[in-house]
PDB file of N, CA and C in Angstrom:
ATOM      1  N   UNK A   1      47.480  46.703  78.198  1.00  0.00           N
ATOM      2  CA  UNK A   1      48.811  46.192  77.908  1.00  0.00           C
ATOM      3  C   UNK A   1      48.667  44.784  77.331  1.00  0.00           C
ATOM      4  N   UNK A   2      49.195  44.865  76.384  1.00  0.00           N
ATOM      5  CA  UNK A   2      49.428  43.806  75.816  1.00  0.00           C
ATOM      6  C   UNK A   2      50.048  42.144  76.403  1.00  0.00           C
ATOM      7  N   UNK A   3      49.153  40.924  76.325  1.00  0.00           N
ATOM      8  CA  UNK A   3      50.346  40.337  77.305  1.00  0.00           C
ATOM      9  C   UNK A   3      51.622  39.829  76.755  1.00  0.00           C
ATOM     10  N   UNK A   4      52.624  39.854  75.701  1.00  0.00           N
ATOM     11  CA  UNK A   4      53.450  39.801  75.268  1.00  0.00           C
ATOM     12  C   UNK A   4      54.401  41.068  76.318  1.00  0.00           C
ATOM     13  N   UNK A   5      53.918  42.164  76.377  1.00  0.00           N
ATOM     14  CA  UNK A   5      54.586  43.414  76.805  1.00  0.00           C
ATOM     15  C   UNK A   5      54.366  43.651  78.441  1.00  0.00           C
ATOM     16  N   UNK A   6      53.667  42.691  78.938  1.00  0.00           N
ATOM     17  CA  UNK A   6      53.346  42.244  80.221  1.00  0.00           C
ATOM     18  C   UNK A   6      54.894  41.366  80.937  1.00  0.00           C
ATOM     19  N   UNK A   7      54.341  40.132  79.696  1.00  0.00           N
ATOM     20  CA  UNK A   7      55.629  38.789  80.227  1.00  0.00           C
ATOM     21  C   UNK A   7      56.849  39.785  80.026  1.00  0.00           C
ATOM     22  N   UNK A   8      57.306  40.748  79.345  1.00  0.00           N
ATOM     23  CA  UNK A   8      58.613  41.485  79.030  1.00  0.00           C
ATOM     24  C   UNK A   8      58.702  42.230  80.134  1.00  0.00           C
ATOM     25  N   UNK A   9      58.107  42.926  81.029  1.00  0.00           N
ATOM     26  CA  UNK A   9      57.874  43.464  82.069  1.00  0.00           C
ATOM     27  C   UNK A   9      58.318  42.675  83.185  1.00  0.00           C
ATOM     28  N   UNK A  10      57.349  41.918  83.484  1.00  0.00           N
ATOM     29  CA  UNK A  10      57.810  41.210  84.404  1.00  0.00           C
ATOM     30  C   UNK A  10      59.369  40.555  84.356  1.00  0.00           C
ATOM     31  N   UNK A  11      59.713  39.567  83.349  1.00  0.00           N
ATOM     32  CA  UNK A  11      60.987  39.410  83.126  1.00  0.00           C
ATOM     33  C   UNK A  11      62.158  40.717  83.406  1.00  0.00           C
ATOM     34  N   UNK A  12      61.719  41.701  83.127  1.00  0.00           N
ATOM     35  CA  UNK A  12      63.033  43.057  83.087  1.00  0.00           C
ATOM     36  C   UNK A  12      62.601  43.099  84.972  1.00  0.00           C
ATOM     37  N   UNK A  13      61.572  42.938  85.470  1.00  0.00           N
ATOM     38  CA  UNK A  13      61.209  43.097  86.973  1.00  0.00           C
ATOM     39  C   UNK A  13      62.528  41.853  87.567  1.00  0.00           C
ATOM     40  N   UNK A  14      62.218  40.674  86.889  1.00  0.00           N
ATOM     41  CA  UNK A  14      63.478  39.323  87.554  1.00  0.00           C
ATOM     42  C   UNK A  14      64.542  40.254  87.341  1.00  0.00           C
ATOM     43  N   UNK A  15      64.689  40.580  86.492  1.00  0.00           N
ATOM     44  CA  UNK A  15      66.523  40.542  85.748  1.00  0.00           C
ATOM     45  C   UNK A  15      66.716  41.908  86.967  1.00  0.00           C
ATOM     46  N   UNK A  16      66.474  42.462  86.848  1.00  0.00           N
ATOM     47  CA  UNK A  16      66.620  44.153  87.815  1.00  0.00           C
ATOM     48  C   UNK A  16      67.077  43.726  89.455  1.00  0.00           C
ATOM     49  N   UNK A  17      66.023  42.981  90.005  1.00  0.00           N
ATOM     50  CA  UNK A  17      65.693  42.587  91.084  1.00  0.00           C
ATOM     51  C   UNK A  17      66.714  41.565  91.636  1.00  0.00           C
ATOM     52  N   UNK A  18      66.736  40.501  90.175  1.00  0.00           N
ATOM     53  CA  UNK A  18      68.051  39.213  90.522  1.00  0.00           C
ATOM     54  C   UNK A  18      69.546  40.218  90.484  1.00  0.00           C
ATOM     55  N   UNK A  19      69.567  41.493  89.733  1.00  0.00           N
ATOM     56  CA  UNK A  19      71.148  41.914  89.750  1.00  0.00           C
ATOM     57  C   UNK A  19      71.346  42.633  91.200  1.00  0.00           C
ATOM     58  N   UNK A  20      70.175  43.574  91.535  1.00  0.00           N
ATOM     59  CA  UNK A  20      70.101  44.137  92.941  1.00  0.00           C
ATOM     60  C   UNK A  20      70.390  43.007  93.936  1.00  0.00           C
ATOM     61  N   UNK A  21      70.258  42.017  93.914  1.00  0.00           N
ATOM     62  CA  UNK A  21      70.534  41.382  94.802  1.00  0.00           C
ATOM     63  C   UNK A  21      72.021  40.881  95.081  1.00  0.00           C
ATOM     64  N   UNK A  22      72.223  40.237  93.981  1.00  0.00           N
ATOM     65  CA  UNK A  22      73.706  39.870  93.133  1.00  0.00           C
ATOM     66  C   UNK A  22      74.536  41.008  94.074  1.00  0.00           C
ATOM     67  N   UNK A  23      74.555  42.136  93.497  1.00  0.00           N
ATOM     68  CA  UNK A  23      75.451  43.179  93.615  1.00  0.00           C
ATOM     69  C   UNK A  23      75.212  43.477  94.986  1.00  0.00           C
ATOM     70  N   UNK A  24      74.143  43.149  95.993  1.00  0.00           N
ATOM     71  CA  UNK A  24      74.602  43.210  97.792  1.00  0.00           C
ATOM     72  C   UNK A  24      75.048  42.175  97.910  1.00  0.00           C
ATOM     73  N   UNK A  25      75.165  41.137  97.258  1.00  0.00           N
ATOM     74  CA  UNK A  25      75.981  40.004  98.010  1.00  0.00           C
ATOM     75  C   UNK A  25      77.370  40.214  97.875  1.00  0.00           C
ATOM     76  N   UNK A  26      77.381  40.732  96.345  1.00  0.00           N
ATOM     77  CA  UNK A  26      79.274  40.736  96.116  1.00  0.00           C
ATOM     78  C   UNK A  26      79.519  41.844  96.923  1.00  0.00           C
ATOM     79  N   UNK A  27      78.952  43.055  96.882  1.00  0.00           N
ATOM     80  CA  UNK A  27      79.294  43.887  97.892  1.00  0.00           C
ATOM     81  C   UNK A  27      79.485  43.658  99.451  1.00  0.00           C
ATOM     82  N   UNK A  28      79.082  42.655 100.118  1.00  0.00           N
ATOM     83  CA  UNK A  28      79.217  41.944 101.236  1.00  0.00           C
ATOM     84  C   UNK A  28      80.569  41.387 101.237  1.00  0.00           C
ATOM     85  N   UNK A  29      80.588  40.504 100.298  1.00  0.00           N
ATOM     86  CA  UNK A  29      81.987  39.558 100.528  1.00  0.00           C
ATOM     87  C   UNK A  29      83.300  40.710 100.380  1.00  0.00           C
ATOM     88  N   UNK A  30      83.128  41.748  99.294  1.00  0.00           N
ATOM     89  CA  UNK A  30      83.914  42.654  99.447  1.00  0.00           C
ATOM     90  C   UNK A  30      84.509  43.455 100.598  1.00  0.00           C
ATOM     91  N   UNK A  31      83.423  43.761 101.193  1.00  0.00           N
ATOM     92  CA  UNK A  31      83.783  44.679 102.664  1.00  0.00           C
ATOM     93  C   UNK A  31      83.967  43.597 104.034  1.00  0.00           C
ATOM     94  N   UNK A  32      83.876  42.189 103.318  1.00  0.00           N
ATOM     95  CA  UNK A  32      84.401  41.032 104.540  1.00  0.00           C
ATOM     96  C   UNK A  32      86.162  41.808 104.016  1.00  0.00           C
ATOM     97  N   UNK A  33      86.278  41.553 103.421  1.00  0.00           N
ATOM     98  CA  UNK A  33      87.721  41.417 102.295  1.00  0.00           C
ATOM     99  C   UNK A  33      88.186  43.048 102.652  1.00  0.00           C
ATOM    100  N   UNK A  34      87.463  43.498 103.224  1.00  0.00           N
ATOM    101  CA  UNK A  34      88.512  44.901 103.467  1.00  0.00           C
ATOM    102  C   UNK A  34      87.968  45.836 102.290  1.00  0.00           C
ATOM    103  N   UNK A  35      87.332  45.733 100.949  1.00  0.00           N
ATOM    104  CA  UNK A  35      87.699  46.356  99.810  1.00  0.00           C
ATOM    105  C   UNK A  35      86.322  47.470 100.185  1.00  0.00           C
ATOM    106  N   UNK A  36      86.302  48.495 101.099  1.00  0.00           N
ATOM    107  CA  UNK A  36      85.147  49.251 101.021  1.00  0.00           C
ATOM    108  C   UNK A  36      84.648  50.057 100.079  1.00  0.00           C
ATOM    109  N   UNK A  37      85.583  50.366  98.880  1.00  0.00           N
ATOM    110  CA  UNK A  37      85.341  51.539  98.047  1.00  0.00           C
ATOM    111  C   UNK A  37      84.624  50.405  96.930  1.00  0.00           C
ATOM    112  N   UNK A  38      85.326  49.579  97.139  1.00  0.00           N
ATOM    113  CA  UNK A  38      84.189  48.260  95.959  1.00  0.00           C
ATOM    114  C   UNK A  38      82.414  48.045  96.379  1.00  0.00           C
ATOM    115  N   UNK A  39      83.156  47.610  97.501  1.00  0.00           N
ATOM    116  CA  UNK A  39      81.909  47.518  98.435  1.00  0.00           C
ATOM    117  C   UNK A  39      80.481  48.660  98.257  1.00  0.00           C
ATOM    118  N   UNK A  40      81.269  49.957  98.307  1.00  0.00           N
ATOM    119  CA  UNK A  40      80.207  51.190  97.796  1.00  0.00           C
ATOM    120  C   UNK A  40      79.958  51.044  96.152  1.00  0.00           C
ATOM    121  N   UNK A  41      80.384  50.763  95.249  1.00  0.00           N
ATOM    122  CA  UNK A  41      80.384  50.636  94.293  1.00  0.00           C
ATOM    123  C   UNK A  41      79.441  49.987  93.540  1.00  0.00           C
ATOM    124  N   UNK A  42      79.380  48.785  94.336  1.00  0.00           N
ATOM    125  CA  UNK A  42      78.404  47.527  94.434  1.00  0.00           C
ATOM    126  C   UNK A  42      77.168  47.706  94.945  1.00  0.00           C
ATOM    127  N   UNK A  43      77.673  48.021  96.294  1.00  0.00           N
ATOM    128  CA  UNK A  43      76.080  48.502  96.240  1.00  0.00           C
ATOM    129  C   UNK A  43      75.315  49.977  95.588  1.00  0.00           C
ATOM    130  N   UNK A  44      75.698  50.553  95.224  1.00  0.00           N
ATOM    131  CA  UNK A  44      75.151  51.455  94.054  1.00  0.00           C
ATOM    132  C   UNK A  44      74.341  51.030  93.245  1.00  0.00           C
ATOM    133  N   UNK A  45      75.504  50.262  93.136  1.00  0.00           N
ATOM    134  CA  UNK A  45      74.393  49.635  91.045  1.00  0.00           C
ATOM    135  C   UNK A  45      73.530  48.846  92.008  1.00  0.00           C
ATOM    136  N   UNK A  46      73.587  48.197  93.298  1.00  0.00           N
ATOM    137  CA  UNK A  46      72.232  47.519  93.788  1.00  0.00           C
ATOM    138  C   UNK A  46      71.111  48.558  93.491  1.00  0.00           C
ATOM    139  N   UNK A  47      71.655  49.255  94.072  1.00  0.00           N
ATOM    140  CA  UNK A  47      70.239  50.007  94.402  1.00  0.00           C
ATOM    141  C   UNK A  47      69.720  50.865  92.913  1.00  0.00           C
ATOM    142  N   UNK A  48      70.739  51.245  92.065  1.00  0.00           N
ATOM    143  CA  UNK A  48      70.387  51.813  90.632  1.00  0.00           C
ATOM    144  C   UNK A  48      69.035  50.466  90.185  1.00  0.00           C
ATOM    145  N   UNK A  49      69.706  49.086  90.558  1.00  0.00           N
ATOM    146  CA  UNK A  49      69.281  47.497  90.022  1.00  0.00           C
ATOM    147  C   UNK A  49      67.451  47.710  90.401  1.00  0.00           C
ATOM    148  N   UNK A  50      67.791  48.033  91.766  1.00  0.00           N
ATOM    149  CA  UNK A  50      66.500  48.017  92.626  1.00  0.00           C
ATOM    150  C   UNK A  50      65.146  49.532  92.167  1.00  0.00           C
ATOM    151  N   UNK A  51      66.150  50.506  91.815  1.00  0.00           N
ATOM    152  CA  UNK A  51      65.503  51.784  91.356  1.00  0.00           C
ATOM    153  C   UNK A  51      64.704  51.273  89.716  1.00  0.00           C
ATOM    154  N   UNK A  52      65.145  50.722  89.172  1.00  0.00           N
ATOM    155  CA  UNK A  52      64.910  50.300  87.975  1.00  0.00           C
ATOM    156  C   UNK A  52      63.977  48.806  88.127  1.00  0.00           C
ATOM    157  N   UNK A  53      63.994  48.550  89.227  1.00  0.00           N
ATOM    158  CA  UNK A  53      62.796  47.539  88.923  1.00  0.00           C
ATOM    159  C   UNK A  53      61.522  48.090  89.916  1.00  0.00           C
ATOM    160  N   UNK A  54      61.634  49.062  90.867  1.00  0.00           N
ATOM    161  CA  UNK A  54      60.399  49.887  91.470  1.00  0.00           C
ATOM    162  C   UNK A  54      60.110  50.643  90.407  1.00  0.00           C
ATOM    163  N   UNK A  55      60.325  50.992  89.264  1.00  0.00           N
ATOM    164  CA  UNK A  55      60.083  51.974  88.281  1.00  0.00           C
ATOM    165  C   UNK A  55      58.843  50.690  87.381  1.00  0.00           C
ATOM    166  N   UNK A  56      59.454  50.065  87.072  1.00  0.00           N
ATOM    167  CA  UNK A  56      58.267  48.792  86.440  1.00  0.00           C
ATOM    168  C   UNK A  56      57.397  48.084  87.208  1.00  0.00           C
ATOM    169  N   UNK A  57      57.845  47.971  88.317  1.00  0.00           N
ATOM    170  CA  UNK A  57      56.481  47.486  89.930  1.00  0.00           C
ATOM    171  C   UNK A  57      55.905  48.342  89.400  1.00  0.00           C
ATOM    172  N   UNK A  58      55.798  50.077  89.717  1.00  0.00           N
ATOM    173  CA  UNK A  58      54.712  51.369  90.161  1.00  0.00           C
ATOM    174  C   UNK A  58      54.415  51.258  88.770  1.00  0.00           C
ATOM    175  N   UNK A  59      54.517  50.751  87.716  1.00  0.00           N
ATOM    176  CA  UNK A  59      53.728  51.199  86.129  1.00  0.00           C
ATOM    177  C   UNK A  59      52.914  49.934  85.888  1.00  0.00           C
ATOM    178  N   UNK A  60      53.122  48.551  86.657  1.00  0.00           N
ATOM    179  CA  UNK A  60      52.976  47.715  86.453  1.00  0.00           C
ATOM    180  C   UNK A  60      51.296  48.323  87.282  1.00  0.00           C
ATOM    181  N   UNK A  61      51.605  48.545  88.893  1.00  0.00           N
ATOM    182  CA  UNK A  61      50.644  48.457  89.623  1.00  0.00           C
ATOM    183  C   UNK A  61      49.556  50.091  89.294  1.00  0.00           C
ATOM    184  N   UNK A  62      50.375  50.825  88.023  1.00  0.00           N
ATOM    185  CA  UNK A  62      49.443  51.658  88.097  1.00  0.00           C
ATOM    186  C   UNK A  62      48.170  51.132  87.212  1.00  0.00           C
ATOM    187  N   UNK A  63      49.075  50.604  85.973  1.00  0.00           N
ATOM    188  CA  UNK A  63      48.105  49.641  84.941  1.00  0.00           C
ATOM    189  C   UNK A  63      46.818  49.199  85.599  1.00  0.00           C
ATOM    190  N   UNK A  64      47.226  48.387  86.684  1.00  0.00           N
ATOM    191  CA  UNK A  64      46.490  46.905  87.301  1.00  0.00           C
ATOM    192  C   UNK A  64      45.651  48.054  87.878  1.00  0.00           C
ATOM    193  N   UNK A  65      45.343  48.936  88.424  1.00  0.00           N
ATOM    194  CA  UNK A  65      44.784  50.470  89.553  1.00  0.00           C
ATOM    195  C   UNK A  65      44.634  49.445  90.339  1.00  0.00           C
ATOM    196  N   UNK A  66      44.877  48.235  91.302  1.00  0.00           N
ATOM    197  CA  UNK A  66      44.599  47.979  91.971  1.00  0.00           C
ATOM    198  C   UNK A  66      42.877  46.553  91.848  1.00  0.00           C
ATOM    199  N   UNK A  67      42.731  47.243  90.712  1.00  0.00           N
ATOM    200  CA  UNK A  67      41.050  46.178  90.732  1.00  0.00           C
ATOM    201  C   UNK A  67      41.677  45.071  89.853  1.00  0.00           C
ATOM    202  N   UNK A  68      42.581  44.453  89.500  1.00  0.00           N
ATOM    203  CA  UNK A  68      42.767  43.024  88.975  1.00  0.00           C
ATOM    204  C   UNK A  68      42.918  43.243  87.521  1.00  0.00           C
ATOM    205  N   UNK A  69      42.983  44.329  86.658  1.00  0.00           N
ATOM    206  CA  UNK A  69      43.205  44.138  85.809  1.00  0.00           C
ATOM    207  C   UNK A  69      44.151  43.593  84.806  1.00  0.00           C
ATOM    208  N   UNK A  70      45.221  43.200  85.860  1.00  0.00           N
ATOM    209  CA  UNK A  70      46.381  42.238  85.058  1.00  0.00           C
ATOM    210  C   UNK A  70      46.180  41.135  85.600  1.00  0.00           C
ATOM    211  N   UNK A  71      46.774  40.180  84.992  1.00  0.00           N
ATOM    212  CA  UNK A  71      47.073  38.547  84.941  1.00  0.00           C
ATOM    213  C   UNK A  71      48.057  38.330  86.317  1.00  0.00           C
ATOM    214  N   UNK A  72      47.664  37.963  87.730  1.00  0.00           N
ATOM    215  CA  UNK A  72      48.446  37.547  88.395  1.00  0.00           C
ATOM    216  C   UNK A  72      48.820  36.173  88.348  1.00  0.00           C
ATOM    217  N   UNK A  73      50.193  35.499  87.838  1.00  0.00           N
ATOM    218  CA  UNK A  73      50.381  33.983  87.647  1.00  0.00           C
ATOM    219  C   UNK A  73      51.543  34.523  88.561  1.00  0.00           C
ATOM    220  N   UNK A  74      52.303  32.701  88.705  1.00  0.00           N
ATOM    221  CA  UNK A  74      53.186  32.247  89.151  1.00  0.00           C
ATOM    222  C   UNK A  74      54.327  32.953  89.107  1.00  0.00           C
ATOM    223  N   UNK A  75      54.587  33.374  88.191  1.00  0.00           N
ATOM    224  CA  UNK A  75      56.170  34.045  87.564  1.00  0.00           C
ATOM    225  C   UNK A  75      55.863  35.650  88.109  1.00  0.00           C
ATOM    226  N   UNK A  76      54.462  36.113  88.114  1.00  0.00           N
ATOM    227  CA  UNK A  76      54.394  37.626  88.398  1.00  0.00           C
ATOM    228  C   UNK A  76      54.749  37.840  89.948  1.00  0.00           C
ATOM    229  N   UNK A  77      54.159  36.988  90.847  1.00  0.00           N
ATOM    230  CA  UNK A  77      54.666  36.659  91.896  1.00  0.00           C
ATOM    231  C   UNK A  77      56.105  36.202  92.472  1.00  0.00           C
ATOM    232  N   UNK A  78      56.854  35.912  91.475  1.00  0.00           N
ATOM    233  CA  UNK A  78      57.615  34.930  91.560  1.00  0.00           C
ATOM    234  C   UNK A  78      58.872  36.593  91.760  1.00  0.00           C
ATOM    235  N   UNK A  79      58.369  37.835  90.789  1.00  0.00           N
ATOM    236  CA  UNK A  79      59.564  38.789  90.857  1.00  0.00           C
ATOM    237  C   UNK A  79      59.080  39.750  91.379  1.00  0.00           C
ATOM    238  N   UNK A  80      57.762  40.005  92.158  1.00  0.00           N
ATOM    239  CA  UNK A  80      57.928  40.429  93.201  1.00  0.00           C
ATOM    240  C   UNK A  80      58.165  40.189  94.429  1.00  0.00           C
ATOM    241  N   UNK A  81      58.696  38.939  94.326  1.00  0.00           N
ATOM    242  CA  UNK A  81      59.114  38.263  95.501  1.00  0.00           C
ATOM    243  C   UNK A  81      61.069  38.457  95.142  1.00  0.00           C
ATOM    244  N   UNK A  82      61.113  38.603  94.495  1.00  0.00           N
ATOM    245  CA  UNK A  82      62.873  38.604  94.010  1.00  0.00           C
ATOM    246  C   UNK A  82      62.938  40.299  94.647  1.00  0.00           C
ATOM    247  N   UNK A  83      61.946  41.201  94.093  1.00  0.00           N
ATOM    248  CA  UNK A  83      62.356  42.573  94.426  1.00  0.00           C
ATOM    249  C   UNK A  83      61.956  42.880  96.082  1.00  0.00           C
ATOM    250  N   UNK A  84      61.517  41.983  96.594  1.00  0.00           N
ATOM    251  CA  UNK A  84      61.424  42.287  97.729  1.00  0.00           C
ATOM    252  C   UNK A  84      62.482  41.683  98.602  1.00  0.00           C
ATOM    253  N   UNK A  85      63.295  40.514  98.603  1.00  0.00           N
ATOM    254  CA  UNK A  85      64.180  39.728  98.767  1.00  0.00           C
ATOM    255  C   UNK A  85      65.177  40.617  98.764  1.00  0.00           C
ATOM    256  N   UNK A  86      65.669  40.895  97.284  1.00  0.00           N
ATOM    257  CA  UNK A  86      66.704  42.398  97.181  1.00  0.00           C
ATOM    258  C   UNK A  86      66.564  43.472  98.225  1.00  0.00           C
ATOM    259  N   UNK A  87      65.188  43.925  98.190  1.00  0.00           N
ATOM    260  CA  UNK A  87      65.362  44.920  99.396  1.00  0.00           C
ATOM    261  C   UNK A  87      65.986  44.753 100.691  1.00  0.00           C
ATOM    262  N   UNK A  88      65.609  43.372 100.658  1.00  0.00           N
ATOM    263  CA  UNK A  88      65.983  43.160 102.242  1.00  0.00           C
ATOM    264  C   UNK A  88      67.071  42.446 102.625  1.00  0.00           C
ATOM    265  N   UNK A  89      67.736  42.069 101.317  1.00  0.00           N
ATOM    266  CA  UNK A  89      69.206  41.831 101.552  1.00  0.00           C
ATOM    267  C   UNK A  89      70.201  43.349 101.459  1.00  0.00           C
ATOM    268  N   UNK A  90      69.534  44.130 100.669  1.00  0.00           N
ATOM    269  CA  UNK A  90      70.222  45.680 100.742  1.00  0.00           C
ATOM    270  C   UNK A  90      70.458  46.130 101.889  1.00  0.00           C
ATOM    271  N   UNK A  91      69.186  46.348 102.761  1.00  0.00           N
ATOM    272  CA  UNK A  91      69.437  46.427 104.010  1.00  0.00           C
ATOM    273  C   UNK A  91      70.150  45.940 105.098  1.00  0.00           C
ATOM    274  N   UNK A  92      70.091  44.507 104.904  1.00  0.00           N
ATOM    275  CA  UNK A  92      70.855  44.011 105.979  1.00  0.00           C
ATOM    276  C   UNK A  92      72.169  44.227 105.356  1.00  0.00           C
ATOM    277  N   UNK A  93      72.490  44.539 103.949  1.00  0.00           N
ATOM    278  CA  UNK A  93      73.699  44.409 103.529  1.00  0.00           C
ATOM    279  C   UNK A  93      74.551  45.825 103.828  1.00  0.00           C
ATOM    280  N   UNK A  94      74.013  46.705 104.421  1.00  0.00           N
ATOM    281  CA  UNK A  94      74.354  48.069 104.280  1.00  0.00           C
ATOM    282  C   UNK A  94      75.074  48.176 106.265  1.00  0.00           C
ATOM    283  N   UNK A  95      74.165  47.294 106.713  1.00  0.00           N
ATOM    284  CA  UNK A  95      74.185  47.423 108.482  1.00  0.00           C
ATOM    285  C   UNK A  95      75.398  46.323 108.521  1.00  0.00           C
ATOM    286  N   UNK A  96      75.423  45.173 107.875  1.00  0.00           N
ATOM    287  CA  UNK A  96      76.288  44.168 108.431  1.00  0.00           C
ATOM    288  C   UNK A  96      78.244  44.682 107.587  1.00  0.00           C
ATOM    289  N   UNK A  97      77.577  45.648 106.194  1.00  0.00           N
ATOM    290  CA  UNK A  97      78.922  46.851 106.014  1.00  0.00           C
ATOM    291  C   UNK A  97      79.437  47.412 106.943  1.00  0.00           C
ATOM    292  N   UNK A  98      78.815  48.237 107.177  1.00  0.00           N
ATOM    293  CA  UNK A  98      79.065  48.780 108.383  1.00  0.00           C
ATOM    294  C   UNK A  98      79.345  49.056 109.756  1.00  0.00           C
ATOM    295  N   UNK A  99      79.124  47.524 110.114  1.00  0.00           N
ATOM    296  CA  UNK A  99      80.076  46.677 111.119  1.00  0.00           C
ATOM    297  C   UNK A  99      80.922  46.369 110.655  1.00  0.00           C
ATOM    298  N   UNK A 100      81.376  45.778 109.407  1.00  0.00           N
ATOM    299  CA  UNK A 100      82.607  45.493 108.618  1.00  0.00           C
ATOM    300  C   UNK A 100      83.532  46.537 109.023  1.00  0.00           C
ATOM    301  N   UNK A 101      83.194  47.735 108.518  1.00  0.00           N
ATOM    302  CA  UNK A 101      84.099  48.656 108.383  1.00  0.00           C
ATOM    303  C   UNK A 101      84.420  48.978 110.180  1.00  0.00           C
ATOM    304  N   UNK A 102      84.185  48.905 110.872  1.00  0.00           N
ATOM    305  CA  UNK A 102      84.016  49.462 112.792  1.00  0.00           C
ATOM    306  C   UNK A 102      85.378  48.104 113.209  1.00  0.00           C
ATOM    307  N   UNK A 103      85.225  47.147 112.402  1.00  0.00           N
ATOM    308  CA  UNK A 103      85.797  46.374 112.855  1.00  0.00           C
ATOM    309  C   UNK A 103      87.696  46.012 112.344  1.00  0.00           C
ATOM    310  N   UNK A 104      88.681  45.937 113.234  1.00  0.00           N
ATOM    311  CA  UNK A 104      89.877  45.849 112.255  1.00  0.00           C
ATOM    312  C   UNK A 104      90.001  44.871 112.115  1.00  0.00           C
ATOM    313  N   UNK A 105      90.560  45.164 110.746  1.00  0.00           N
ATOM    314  CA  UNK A 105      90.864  43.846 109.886  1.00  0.00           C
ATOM    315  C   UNK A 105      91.289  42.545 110.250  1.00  0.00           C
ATOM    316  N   UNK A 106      91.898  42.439 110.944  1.00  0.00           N
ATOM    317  CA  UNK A 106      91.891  41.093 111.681  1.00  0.00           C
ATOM    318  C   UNK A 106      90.714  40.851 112.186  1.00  0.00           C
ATOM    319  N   UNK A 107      90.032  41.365 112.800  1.00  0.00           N
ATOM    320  CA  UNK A 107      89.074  40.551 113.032  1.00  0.00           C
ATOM    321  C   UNK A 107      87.717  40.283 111.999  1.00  0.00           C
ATOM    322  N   UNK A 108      87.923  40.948 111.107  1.00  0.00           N
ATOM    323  CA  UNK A 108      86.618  40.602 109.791  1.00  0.00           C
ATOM    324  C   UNK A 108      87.387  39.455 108.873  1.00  0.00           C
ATOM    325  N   UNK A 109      88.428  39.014 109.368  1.00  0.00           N
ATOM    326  CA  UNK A 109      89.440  37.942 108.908  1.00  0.00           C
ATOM    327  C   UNK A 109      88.323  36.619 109.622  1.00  0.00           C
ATOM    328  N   UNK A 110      87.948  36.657 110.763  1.00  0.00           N
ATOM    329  CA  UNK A 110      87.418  36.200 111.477  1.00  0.00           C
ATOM    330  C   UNK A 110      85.883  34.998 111.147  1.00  0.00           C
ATOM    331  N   UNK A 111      85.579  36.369 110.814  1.00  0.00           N
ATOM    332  CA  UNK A 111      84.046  36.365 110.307  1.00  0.00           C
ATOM    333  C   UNK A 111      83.530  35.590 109.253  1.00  0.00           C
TER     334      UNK A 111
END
């Protein structure tokens, strides 16, 4: 791989990873707000966000087989650290929904 088509990789890895994340947060504030069908909505495209940047991780890491054959710098690190971040705001974003929703509205007024 070319490294021109490397740095493009990685960059589409940020952009994927930074919207997956994006879209559990707004989906959070949404289902504070009562709006659950948004809330599902949102997080969808998270996870479409998140499906689409594990699709360029696994081609990235099939390239590399594991023995170093790609360039690990700063920035390559930098978005697998964004796609892992996403994951784990998905998650907590899906459990702390879902107390949202258990709870009536007055009291996620609260929160």
């Amino acid at each position: 791989m070319k490294q021109q088509d490397f740095e493009q990789q990685i960059i589409a890895l940020l952009v994927h990873s930074g919207s997956a994340r994006s879209n559990a947060l707004m989906a959070l504030q949404q289902a504070k707000e009562g709006n659950f069908q948004q809330a599902e909505v949102l997080m969808e495209e998270s996870r479409q966000e998140t499906r689409a940047a594990h699709v360029i991780q696994t081609k990235l890491i099939g390239l590399d087989e594991g023995c170093g054959k790609l360039s690990i710098n700063l920035i390559t690190v930098h978005a697998q650290d964004h796609l892992m971040n996403a994951m784990v705001i998905q998650d907590l974003a899906n459990n702390i929904i879902d107390l949202y929703q258990r709870l009536p509205p007055i009291e996620r007024q609260k929160v």
